[in-house]
Protein backbone atom coordinates (compact mmCIF):
# COMPACT_ATOMS: atom_id res chain seq x y z
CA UNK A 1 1.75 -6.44 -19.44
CA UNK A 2 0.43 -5.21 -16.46
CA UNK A 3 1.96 -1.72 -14.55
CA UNK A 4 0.84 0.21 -11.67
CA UNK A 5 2.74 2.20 -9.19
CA UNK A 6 2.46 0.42 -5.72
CA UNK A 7 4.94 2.22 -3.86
CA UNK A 8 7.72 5.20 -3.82
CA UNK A 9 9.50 7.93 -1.86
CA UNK A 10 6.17 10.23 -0.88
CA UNK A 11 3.74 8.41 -1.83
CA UNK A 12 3.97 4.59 0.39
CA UNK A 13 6.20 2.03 1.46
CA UNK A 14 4.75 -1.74 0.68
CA UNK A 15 5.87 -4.92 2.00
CA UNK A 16 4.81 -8.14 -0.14
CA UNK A 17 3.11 -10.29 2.39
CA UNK A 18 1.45 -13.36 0.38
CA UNK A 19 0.49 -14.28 -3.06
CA UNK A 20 -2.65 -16.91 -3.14
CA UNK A 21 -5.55 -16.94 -5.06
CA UNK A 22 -4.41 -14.92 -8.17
CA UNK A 23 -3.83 -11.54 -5.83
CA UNK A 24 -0.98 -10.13 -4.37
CA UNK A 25 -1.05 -9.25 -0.33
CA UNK A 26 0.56 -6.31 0.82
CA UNK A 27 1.56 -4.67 3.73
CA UNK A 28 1.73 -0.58 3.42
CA UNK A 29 3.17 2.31 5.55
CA UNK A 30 1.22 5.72 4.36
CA UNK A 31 2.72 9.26 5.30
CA UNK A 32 0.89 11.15 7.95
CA UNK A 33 0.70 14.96 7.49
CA UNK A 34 3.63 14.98 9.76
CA UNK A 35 6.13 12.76 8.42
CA UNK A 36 9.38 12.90 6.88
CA UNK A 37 9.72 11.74 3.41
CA UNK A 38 11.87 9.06 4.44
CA UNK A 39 9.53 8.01 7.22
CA UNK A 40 6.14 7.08 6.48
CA UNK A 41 3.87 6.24 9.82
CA UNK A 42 0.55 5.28 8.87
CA UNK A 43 0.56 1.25 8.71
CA UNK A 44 -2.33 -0.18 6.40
CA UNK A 45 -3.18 -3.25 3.72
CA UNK A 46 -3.90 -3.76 -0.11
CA UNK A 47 -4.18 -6.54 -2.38
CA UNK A 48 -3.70 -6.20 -6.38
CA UNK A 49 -5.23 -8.56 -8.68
CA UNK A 50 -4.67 -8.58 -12.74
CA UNK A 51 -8.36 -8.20 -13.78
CA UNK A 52 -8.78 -8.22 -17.70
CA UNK A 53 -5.29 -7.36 -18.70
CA UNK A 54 -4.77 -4.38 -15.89
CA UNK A 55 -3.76 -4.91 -12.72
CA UNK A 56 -6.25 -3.04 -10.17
CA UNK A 57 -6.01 -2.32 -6.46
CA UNK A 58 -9.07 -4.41 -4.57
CA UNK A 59 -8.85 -3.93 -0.79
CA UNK A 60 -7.33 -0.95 0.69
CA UNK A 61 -7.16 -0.76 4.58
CA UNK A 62 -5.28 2.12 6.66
CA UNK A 63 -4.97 2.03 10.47
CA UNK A 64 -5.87 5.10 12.43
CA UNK A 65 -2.99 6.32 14.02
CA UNK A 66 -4.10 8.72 17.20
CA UNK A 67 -2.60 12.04 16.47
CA UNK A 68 0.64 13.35 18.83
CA UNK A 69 -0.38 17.09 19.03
């Protein structure tokens, strides 16, 4: 059985966008320095796929967000 933590209060928000081809697709929120923990700002991407018994993190994507200061 495979377990990895994808997600949580402070550390990112996922969305499942798409299973194919033995991954999972998700979307993912990150928290800027800024943020609230309730609120995280920073959008980005990931896919998981179970790779000899573990289930690993391949692609991981975050989206520049210019800074409000």
């Amino acid at each position: 059985m495979a377990n990895v933590v994808v997600g949580g209060k402070s550390n990112r928000s996922v969305e499942l966008t798409s299973v194919s081809d033995n991954k999972i697709y998700l979307d993912t929120l990150y928290y800027a320095p800024k943020d609230a923990t309730c609120c995280p700002s920073k959008k980005g991407a990931t896919d998981y796929a179970l790779v000899g018994g573990v289930l690993r993190e391949h692609k991981l994507s975050i989206t520049k967000i210019p800074s409000g200061d």
